[in-house]
PDB file of N, CA and C in Angstrom:
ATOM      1  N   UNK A   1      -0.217   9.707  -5.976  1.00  0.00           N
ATOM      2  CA  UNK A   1      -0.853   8.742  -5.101  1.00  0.00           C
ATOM      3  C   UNK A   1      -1.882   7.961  -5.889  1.00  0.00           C
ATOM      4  N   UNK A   2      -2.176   6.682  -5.176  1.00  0.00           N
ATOM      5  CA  UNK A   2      -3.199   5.785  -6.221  1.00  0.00           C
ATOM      6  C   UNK A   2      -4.213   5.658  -4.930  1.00  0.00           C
ATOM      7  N   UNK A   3      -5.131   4.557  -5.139  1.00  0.00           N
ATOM      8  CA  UNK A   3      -5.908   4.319  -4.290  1.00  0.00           C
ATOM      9  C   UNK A   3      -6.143   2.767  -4.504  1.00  0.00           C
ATOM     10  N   UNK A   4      -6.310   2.221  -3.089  1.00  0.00           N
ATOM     11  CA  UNK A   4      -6.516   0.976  -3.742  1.00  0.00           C
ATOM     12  C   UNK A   4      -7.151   0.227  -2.282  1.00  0.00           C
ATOM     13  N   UNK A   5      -7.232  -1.520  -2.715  1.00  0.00           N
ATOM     14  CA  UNK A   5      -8.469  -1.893  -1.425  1.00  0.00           C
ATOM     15  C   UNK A   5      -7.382  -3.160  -1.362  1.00  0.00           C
ATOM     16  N   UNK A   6      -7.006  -2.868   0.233  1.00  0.00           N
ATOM     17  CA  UNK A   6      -6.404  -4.351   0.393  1.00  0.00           C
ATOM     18  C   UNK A   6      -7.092  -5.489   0.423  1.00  0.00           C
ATOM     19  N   UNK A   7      -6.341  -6.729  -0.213  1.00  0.00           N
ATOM     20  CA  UNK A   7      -7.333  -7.776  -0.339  1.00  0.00           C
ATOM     21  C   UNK A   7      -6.361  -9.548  -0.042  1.00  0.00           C
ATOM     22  N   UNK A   8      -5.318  -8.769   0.836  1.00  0.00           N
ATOM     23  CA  UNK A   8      -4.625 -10.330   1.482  1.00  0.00           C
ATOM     24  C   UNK A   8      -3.320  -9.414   2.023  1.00  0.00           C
ATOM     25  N   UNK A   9      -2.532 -10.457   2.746  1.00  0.00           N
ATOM     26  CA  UNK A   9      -1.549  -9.689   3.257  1.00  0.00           C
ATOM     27  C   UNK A   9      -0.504 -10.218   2.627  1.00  0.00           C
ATOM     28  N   UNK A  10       1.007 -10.498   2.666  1.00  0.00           N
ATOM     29  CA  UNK A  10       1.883 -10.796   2.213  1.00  0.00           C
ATOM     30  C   UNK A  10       2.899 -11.186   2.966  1.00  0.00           C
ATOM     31  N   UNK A  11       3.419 -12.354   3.491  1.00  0.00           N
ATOM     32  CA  UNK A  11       4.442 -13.274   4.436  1.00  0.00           C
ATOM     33  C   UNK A  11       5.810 -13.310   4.136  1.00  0.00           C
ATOM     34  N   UNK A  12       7.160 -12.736   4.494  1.00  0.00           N
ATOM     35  CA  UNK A  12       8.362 -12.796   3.840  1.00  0.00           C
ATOM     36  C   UNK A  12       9.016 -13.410   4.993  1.00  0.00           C
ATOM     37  N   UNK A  13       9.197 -14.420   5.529  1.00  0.00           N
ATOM     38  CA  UNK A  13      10.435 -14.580   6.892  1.00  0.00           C
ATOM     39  C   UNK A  13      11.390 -14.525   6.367  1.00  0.00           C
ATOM     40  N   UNK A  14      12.213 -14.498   5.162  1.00  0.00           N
ATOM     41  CA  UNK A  14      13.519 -14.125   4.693  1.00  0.00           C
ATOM     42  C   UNK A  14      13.429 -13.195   3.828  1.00  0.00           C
ATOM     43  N   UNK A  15      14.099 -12.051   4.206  1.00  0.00           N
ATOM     44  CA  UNK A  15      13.947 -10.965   3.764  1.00  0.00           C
ATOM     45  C   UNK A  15      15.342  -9.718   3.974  1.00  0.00           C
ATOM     46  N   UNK A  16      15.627  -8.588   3.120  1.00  0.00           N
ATOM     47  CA  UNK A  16      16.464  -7.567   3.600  1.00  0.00           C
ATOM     48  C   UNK A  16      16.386  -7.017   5.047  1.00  0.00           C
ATOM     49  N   UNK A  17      18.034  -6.894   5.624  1.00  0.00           N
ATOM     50  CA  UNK A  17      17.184  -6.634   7.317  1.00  0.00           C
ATOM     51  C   UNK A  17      16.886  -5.054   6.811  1.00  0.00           C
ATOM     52  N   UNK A  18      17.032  -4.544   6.198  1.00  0.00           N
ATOM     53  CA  UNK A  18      16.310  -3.450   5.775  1.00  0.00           C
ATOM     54  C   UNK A  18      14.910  -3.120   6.549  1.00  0.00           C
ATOM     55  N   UNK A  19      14.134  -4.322   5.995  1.00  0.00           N
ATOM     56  CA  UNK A  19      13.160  -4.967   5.766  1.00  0.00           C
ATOM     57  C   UNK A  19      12.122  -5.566   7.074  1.00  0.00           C
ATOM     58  N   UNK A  20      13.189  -5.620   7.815  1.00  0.00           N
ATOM     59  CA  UNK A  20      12.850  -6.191   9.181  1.00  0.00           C
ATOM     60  C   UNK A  20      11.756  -5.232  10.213  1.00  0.00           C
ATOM     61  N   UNK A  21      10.892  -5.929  10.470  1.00  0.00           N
ATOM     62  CA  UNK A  21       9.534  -5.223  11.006  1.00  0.00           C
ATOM     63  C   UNK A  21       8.860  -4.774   9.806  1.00  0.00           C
ATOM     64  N   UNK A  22       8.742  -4.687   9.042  1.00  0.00           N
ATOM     65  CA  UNK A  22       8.093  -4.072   8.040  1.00  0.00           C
ATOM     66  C   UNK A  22       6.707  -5.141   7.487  1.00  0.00           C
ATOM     67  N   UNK A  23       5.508  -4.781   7.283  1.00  0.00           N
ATOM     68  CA  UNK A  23       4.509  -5.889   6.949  1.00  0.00           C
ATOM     69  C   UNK A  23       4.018  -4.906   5.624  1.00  0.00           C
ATOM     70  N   UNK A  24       3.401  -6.351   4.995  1.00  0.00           N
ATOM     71  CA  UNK A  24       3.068  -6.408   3.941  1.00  0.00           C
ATOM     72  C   UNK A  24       1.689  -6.304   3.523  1.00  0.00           C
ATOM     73  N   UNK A  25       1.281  -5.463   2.626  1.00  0.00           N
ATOM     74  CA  UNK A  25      -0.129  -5.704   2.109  1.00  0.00           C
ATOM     75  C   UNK A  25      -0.568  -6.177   1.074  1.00  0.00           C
ATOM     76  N   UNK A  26      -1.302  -6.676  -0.068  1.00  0.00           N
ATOM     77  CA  UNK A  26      -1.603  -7.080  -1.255  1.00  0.00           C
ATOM     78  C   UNK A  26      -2.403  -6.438  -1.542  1.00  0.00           C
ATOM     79  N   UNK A  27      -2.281  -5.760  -2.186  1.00  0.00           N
ATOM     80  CA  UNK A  27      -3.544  -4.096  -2.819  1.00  0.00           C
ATOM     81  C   UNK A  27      -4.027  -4.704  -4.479  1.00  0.00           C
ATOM     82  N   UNK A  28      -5.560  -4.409  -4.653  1.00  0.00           N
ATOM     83  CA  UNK A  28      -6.062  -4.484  -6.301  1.00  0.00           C
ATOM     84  C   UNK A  28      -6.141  -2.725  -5.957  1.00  0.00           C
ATOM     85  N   UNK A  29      -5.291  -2.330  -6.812  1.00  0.00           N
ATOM     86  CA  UNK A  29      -5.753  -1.034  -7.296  1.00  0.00           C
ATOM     87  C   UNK A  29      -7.154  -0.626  -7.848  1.00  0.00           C
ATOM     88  N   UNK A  30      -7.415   0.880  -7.317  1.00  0.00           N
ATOM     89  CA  UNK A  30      -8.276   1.608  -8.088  1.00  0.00           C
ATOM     90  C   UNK A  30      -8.138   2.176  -9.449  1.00  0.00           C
ATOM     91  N   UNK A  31      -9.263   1.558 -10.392  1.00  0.00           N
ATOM     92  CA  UNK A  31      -8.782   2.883 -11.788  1.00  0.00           C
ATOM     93  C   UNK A  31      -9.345   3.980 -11.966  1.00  0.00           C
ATOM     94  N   UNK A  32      -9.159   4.666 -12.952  1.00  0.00           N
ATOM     95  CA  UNK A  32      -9.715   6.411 -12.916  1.00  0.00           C
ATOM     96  C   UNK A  32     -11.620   6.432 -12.804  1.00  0.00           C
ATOM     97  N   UNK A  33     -12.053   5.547 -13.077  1.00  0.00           N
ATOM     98  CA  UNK A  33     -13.412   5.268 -12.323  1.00  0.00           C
ATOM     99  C   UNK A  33     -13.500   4.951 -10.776  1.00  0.00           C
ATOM    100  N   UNK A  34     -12.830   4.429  -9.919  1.00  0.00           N
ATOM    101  CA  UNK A  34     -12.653   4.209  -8.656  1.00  0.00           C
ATOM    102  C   UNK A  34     -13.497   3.205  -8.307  1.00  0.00           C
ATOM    103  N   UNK A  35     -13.218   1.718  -9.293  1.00  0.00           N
ATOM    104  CA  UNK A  35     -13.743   0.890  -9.550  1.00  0.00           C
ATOM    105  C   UNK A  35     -12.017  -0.346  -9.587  1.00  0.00           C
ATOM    106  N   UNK A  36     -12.461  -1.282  -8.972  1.00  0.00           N
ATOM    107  CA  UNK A  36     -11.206  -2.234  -8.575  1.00  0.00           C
ATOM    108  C   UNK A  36     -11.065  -2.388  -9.815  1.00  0.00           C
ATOM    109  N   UNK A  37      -9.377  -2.780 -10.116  1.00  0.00           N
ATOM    110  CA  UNK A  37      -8.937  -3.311 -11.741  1.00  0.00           C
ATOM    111  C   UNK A  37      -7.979  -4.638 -10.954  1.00  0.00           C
ATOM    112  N   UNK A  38      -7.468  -5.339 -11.705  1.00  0.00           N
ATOM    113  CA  UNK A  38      -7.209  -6.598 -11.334  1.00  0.00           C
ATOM    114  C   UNK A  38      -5.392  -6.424 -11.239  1.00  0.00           C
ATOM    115  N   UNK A  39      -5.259  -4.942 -11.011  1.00  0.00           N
ATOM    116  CA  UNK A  39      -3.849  -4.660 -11.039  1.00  0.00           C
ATOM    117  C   UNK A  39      -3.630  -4.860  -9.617  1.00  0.00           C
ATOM    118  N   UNK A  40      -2.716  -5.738  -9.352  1.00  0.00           N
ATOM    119  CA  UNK A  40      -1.688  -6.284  -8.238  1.00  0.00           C
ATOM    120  C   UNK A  40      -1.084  -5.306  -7.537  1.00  0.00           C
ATOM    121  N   UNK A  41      -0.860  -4.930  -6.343  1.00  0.00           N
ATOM    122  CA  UNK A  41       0.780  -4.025  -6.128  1.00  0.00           C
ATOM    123  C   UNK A  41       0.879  -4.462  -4.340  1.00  0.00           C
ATOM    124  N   UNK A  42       2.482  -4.651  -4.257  1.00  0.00           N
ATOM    125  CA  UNK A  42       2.367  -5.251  -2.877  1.00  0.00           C
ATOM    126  C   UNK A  42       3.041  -3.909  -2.038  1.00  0.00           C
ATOM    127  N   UNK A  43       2.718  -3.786  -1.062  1.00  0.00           N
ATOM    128  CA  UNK A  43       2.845  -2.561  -0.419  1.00  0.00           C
ATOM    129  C   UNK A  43       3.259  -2.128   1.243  1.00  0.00           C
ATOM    130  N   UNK A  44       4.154  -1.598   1.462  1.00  0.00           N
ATOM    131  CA  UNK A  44       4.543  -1.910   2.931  1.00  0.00           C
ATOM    132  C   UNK A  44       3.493  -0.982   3.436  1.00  0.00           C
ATOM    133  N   UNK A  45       2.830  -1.823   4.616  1.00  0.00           N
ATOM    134  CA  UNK A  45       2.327  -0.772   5.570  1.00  0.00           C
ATOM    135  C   UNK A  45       2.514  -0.972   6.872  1.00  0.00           C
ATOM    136  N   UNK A  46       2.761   0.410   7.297  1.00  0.00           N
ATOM    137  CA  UNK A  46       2.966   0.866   8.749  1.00  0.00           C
ATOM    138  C   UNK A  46       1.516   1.128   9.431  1.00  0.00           C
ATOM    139  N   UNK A  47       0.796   1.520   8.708  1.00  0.00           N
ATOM    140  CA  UNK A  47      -0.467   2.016   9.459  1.00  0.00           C
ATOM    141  C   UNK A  47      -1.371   1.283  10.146  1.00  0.00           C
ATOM    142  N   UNK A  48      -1.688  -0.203   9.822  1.00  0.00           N
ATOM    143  CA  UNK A  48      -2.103  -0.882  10.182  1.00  0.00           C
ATOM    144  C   UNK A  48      -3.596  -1.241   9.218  1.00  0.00           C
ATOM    145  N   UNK A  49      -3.514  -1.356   8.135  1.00  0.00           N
ATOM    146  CA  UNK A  49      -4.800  -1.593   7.579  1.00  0.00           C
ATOM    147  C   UNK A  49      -5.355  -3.310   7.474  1.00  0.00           C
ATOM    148  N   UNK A  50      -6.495  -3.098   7.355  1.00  0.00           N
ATOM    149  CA  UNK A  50      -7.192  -4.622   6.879  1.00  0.00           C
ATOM    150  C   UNK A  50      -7.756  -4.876   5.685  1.00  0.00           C
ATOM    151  N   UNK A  51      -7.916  -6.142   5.668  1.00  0.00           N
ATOM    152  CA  UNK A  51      -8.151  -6.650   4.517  1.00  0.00           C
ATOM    153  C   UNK A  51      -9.535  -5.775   4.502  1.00  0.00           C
ATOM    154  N   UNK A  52     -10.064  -5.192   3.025  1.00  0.00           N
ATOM    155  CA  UNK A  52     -11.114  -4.519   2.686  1.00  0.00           C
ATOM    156  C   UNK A  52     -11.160  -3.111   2.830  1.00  0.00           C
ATOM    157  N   UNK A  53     -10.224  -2.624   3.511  1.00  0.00           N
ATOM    158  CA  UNK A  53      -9.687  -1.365   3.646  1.00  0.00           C
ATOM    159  C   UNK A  53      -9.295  -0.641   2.728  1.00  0.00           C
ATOM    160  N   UNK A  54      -9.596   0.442   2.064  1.00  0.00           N
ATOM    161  CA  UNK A  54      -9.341   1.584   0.965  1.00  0.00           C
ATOM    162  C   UNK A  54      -8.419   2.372   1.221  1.00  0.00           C
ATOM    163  N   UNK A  55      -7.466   2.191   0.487  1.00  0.00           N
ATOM    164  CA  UNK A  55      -6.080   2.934   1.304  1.00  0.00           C
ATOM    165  C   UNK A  55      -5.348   3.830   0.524  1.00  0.00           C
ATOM    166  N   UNK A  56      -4.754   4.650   0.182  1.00  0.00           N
ATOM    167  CA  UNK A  56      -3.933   5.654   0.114  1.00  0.00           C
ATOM    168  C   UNK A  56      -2.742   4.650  -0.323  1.00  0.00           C
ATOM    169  N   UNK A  57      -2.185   5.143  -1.456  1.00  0.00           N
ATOM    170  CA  UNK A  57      -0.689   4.592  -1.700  1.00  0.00           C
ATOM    171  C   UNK A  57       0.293   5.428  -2.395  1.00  0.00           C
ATOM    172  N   UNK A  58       1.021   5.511  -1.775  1.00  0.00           N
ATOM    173  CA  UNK A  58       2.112   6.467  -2.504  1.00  0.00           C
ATOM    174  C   UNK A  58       3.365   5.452  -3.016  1.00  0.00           C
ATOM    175  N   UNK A  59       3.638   5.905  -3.956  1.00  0.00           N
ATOM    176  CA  UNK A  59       4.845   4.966  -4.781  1.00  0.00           C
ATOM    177  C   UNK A  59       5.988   5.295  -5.326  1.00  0.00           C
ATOM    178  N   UNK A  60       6.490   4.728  -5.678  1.00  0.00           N
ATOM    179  CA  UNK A  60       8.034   5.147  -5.694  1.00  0.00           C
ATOM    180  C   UNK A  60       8.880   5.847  -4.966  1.00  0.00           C
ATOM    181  N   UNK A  61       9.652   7.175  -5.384  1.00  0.00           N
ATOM    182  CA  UNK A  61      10.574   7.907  -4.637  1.00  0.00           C
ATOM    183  C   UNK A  61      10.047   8.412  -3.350  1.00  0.00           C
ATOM    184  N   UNK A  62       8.439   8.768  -3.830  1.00  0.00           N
ATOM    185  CA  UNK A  62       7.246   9.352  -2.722  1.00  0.00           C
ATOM    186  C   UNK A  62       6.987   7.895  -1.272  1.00  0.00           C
ATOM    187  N   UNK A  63       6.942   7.049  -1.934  1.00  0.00           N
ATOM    188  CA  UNK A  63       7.056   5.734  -1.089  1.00  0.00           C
ATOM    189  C   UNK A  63       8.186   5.665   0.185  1.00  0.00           C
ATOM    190  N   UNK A  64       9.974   6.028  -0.254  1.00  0.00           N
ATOM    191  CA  UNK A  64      10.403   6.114   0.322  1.00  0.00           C
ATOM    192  C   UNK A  64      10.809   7.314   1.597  1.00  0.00           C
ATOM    193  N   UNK A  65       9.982   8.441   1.102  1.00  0.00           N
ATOM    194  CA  UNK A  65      10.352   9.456   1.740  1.00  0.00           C
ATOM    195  C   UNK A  65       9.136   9.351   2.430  1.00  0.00           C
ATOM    196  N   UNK A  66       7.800   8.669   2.365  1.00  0.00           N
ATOM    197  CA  UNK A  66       6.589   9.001   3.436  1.00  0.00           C
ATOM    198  C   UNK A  66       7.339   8.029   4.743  1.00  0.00           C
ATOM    199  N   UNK A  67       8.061   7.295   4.429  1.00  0.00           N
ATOM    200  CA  UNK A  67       8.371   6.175   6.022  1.00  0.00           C
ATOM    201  C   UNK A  67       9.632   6.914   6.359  1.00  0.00           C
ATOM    202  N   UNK A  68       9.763   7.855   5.777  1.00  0.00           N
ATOM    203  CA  UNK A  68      11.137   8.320   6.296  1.00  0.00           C
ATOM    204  C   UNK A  68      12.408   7.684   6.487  1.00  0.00           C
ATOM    205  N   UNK A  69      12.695   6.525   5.183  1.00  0.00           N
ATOM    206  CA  UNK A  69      13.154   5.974   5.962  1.00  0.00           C
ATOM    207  C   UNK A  69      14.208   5.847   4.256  1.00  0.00           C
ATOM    208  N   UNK A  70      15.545   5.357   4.146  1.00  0.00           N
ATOM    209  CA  UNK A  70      16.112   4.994   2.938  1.00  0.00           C
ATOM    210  C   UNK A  70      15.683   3.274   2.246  1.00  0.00           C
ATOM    211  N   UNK A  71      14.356   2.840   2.075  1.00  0.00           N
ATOM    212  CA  UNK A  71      14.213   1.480   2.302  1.00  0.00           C
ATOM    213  C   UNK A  71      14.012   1.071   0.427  1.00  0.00           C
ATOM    214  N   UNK A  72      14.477  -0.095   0.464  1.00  0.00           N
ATOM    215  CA  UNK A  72      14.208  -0.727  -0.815  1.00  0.00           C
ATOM    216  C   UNK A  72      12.832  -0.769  -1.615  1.00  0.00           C
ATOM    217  N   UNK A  73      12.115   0.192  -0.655  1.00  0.00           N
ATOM    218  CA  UNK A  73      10.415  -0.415  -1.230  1.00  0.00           C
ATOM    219  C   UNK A  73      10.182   0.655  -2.415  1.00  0.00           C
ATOM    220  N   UNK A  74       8.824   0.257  -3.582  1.00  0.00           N
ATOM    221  CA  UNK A  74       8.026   1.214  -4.307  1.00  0.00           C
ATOM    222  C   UNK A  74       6.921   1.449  -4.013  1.00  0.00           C
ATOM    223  N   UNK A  75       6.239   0.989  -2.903  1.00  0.00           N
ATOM    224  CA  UNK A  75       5.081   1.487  -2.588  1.00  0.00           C
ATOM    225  C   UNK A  75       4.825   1.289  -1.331  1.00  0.00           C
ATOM    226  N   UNK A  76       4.353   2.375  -0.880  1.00  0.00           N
ATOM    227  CA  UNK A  76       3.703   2.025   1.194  1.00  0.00           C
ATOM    228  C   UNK A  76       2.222   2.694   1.024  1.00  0.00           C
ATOM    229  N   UNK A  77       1.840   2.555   2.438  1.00  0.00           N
ATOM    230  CA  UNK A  77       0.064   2.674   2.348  1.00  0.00           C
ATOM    231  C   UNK A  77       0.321   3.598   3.411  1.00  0.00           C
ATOM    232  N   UNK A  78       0.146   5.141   3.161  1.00  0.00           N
ATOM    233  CA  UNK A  78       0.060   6.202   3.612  1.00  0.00           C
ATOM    234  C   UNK A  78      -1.455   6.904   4.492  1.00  0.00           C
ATOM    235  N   UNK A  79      -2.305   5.883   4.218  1.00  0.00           N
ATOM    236  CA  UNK A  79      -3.555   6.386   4.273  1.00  0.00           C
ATOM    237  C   UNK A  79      -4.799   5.383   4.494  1.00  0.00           C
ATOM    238  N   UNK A  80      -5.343   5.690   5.476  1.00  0.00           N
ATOM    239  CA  UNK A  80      -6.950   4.504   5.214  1.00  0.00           C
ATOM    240  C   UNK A  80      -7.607   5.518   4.886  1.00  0.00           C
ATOM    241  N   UNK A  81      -8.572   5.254   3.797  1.00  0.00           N
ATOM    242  CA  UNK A  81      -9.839   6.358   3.148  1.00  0.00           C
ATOM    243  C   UNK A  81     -11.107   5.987   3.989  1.00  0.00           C
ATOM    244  N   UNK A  82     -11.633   7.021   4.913  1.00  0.00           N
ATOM    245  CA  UNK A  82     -13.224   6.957   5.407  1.00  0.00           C
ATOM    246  C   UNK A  82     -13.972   6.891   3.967  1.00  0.00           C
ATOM    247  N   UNK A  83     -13.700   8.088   3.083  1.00  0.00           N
ATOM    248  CA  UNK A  83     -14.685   7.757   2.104  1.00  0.00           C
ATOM    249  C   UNK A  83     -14.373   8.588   0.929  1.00  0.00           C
ATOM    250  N   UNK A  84     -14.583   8.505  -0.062  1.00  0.00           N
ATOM    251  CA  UNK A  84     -15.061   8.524  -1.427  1.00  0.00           C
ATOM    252  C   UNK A  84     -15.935   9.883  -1.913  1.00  0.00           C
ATOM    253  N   UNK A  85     -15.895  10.714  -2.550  1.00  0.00           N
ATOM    254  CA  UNK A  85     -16.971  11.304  -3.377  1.00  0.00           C
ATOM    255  C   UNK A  85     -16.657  11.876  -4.595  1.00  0.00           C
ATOM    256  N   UNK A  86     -17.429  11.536  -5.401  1.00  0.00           N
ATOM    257  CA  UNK A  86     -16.963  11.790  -7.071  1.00  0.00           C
ATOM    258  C   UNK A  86     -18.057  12.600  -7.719  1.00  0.00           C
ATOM    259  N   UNK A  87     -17.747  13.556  -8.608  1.00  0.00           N
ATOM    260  CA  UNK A  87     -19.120  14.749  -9.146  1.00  0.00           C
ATOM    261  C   UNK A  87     -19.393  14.229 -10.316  1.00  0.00           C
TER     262      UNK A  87
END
C-alpha cells in the first residue's frame, strides 16, 4: 500500500464498459518521509474521497482484488487516513 493526497479528480466519458460507474482520482503520492513527491498516479475510487484527502492506495494485483472485482485498473483508494504518526 502507498499513501497519498488527492489533488483533482479525473473525467473519462469514453471509456471500457468495464469501467462504467467507476470515478476517478488524481493522487501526488507520499514518499518514505510522508511528505508529497510530485509522483502522479490516477486511481479508481469507490469510497468517496475529496480533493485534500489522505488516502490509502493499494496497487496492482492488490488493486484488483480490494473492488472485488476482475477490472483493468492498477490502483484504487482503499482508505481515507484520519491521521498520521511517525516515531
Amino acid at each position: 500500500m502507498r499513501l497519498g493526497e488527492v489533488c483533482g479528480k479525473v473525467w473519462a466519458t469514453k471509456k471500457l464498459s468495464a469501467l462504467e460507474g467507476c470515478r476517478f482520482a488524481l493522487l501526488k503520492l507520499l514518499d518514505d518521509d510522508a511528505k508529497l513527491s510530485q509522483e502522479l498516479l490516477i486511481a479508481v475510487d469507490h469510497i468517496g474521497s475529496g480533493v485534500g484527502d489522505t488516502v490509502l492506495v493499494a496497487q496492482y494485483g492488490a488493486a484488483r482484488v480490494a473492488l472485488g472485482e476482475n477490472l483493468p485498473i492498477d490502483a484504487a483508494i482503499i482508505g481515507i487516513v484520519d491521521s498520521i504518526e511517525m516515531n
